[in-house]
Protein backbone atom coordinates (compact mmCIF):
# COMPACT_ATOMS: atom_id res chain seq x y z
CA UNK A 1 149.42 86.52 114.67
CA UNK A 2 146.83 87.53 112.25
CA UNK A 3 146.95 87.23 108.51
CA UNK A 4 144.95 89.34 105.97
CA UNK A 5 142.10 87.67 104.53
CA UNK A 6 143.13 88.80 101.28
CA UNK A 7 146.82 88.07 100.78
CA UNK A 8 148.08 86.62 103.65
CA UNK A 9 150.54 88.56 105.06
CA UNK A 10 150.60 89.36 108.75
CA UNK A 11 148.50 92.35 109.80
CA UNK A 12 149.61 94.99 112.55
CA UNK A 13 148.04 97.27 114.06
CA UNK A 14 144.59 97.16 115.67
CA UNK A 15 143.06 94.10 116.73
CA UNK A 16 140.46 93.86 114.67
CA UNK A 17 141.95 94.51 111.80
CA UNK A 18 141.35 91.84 108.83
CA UNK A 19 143.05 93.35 106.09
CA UNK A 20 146.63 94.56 105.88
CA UNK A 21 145.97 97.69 103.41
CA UNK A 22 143.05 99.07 101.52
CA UNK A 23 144.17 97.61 98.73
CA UNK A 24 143.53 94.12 100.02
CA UNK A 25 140.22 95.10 101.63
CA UNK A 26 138.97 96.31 98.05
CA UNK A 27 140.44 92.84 96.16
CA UNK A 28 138.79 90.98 98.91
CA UNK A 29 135.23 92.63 98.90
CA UNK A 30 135.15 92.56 94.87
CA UNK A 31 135.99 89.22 94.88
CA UNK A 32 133.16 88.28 97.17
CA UNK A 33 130.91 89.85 95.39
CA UNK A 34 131.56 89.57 91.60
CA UNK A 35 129.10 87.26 90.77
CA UNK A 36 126.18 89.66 91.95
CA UNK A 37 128.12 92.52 90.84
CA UNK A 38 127.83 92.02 86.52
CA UNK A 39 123.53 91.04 87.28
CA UNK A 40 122.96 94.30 89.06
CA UNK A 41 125.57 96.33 86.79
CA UNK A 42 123.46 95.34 84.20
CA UNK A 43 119.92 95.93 86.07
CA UNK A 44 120.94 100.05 87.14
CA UNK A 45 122.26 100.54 83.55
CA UNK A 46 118.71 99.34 81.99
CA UNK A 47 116.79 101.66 84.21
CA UNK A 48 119.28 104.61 83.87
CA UNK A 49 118.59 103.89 79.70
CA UNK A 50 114.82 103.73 80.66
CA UNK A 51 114.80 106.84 82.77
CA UNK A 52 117.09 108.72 80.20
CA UNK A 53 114.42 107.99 77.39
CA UNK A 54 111.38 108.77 79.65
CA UNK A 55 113.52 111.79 80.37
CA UNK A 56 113.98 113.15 76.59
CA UNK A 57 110.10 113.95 76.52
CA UNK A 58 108.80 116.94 77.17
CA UNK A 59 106.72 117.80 80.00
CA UNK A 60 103.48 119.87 80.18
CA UNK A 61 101.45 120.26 83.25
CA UNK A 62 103.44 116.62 84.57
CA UNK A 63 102.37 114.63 81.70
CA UNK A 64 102.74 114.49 77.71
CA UNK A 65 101.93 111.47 75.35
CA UNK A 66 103.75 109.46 72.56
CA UNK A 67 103.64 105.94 70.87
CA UNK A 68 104.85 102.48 72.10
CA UNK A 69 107.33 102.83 68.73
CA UNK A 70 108.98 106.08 69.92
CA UNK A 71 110.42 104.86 72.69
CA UNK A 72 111.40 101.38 71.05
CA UNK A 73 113.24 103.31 68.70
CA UNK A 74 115.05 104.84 71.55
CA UNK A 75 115.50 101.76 73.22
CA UNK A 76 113.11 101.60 76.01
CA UNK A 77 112.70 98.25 77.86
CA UNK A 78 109.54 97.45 79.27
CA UNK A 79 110.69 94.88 81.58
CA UNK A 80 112.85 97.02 83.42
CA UNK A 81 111.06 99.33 85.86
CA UNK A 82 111.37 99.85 89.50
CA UNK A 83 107.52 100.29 90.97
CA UNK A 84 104.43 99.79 89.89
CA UNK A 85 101.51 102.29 90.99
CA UNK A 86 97.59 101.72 90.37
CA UNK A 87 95.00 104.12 90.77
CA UNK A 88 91.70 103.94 92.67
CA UNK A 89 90.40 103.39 89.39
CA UNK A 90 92.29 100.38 88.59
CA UNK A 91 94.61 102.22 86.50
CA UNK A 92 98.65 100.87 86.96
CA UNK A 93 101.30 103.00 86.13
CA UNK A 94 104.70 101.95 85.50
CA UNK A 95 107.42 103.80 86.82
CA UNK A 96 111.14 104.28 86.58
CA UNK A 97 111.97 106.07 89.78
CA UNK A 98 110.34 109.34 88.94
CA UNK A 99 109.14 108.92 86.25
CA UNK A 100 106.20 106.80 84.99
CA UNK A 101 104.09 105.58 81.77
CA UNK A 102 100.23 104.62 81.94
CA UNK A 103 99.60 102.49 78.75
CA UNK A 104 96.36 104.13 77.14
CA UNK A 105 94.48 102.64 73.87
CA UNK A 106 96.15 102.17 70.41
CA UNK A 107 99.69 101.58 71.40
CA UNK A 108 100.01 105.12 72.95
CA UNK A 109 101.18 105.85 76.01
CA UNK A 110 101.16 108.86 79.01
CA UNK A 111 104.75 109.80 80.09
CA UNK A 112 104.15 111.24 83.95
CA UNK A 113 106.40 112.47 86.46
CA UNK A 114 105.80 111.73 90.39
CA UNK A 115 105.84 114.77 92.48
């Protein structure tokens, strides 16, 4: 007889079936995974934040400019990105999916979006 991995109880049904009912399938995969879950919860809600900030600027042509203290007063994090891009040139970009800032002299910054 085979039990569910979850609460025990004996499972019928298809062979190789491990879990007796969806519920038990979800309790069991959340449980083996809760400790990763809360770290990368908190990564993808950073970089949404970042890409919602680098969002609220206007575009023209691609591109538009603003200050390092704009977006810390929205709350941009500049640890959190998810690529890094650098030009022939040497220049790096930083992006956030999409969307990307090349730090320029004097604390400003270019806000770009990837086509």
């Amino acid at each position: 007889m085979k039990q569910c991995l979850e609460c025990g109880t004996e499972i019928k049904g298809r062979a190789d079936k491990k879990f007796c009912s969806d519920h038990c399938r979800n309790a069991y995969n959340n449980n083996l995974n809760k400790d990763s879950k809360n770290l990368v919860r908190n990564i993808n809600n950073r970089l949404r934040k970042n890409y919602r900030i680098l969002d609220s600027f206007e575009l023209k042509e691609g591109k538009t400019r603003t200050t390092k203290t704009r977006l810390l007063d929205r709350g941009f994090d500049f640890e959190y990105l998810t690529n890094l891009y650098t030009t022939k040139k040497g220049s790096t970009y930083y992006f956030v999916y999409d969307l990307g800032y090349l730090p320029l002299d004097n604390d400003f910054y270019m806000i770009v979006k990837r086509e």
